[in-house]
Protein backbone atom coordinates (compact mmCIF):
# COMPACT_ATOMS: atom_id res chain seq x y z
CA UNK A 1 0.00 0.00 0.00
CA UNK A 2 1.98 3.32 -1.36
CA UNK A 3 1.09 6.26 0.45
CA UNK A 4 0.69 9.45 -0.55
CA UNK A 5 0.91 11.62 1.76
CA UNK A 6 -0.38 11.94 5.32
CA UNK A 7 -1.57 15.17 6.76
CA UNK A 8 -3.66 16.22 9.74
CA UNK A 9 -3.92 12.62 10.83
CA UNK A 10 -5.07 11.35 7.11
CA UNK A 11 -3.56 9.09 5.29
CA UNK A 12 -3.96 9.25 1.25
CA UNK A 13 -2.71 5.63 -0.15
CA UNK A 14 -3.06 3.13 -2.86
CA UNK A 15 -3.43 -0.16 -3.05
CA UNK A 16 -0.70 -1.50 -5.49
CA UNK A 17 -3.30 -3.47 -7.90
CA UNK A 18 -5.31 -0.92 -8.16
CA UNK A 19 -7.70 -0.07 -11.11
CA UNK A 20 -8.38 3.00 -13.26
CA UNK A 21 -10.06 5.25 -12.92
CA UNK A 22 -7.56 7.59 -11.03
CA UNK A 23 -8.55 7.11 -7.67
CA UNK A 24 -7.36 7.71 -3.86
CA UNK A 25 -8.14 6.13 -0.65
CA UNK A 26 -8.02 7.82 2.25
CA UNK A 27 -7.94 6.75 5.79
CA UNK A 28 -8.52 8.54 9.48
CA UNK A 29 -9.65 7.18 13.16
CA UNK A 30 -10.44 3.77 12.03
CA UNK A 31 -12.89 5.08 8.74
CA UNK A 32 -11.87 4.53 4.78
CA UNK A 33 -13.10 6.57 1.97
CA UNK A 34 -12.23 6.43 -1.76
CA UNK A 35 -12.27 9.37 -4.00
CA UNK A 36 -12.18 9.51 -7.89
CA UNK A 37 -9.29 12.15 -9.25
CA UNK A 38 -9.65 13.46 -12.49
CA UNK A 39 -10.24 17.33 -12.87
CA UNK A 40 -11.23 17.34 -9.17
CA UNK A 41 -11.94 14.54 -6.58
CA UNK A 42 -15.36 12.93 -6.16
CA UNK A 43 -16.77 10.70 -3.23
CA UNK A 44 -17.02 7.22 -4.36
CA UNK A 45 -17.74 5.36 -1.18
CA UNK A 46 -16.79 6.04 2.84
CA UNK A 47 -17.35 3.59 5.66
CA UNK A 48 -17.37 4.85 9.40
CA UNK A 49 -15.91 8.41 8.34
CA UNK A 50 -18.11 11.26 9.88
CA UNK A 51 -18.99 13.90 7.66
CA UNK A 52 -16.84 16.59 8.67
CA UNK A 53 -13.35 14.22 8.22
CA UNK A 54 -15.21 13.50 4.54
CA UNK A 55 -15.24 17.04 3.98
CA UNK A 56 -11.47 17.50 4.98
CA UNK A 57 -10.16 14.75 3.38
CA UNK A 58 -11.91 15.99 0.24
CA UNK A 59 -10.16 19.56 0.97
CA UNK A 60 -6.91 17.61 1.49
CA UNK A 61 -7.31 15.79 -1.72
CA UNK A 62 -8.22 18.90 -3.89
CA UNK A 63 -5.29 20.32 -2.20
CA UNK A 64 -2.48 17.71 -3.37
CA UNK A 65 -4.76 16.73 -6.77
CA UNK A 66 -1.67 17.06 -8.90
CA UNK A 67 0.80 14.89 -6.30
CA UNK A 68 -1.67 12.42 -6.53
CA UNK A 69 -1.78 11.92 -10.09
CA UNK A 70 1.61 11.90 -10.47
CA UNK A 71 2.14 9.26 -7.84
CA UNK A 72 -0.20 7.27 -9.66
CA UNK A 73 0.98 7.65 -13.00
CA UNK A 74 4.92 6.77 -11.55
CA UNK A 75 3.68 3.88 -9.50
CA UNK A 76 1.02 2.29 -12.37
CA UNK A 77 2.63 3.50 -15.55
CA UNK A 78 6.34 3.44 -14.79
């Protein structure tokens, strides 16, 4: 599982078979969402994140769009 980045007590990772589309997972106090990057992030799916750490980890994620992309493309496309 590459991370990302961490920040705030979030952790942005992949999982290293991962599938396209471009997309993040994101993990805080025992909760997982997923978010879809393309020209900005969208919720796919959470499970036990409250609403407010969705909102920040979306934040986060619009924040670093362009580090995650570029992980992904070095880690999936060499």
């Amino acid at each position: 599982m590459p991370t990302i980045f961490t920040e705030d007590g979030f952790r942005f990772f992949f999982y290293s078979n991962e599938h396209r589309p471009i997309h993040v997972h994101v993990s805080h106090g025992g909760g997982e969402a997923v978010f879809e990057v393309g020209d900005n992030v969208l919720l796919k799916e959470s499970h036990g994140m409250s609403v407010q750490n969705l909102s920040k980890a979306e934040q986060l994620a619009e924040k670093k769009l362009q580090l995650i992309k570029d992980k992904w493309n070095v880690f999936f496309n060499g």
